[in-house]
Protein backbone atom coordinates (compact mmCIF):
# COMPACT_ATOMS: atom_id res chain seq x y z
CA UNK A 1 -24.94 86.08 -41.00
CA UNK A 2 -26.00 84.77 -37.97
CA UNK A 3 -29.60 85.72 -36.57
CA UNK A 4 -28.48 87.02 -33.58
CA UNK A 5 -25.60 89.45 -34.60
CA UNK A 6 -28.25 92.39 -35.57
CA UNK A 7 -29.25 94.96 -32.91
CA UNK A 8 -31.85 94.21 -30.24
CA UNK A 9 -34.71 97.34 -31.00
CA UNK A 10 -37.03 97.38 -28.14
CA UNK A 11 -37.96 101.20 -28.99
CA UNK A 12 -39.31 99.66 -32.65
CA UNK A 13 -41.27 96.43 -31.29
CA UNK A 14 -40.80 93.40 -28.54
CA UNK A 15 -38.05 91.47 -29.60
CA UNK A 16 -37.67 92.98 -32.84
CA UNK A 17 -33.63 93.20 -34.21
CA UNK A 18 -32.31 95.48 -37.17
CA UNK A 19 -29.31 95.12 -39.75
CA UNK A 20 -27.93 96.69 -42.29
CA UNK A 21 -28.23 95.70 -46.04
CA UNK A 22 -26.87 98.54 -48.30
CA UNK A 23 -28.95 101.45 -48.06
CA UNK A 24 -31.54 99.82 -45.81
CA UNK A 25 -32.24 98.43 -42.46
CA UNK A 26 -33.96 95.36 -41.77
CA UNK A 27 -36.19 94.66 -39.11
CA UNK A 28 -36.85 91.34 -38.02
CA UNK A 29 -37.92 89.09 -35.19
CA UNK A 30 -36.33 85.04 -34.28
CA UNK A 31 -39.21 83.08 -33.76
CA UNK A 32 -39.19 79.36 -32.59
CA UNK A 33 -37.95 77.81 -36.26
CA UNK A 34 -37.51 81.01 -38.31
CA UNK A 35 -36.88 84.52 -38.80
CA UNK A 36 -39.48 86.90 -39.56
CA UNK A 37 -38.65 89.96 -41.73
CA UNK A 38 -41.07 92.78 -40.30
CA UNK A 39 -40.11 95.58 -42.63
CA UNK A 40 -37.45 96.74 -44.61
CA UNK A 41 -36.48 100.96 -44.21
CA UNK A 42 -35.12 103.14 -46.11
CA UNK A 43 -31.67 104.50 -44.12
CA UNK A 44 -33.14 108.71 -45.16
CA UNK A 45 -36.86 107.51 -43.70
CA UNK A 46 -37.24 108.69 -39.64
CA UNK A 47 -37.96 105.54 -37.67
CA UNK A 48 -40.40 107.14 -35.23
CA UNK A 49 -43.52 106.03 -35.66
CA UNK A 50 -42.67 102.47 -37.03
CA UNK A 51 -44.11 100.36 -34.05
């Protein structure tokens, strides 16, 4: 998959993105030569309170 495809999140984190793997969602961030996986969530867990 490309980088870009996943959601922007600005109500998680600055430039954080999310996508879906299985049962989980994946927060990361695109920095200058890589991708940075911030945290993986469970798709039952709330998200407020992840930032």
């Amino acid at each position: 998959l490309h980088p870009q495809i996943g959601r922007e999140r600005p109500d998680i984190g600055k430039g954080v993105r999310s996508a879906i793997s299985g049962a989980y969602l994946i927060l990361y961030q695109l920095l200058e030569d890589r991708v940075e996986v911030v945290r993986y969530v469970h798709m039952r867990r709330r998200l407020e309170g992840l930032n």
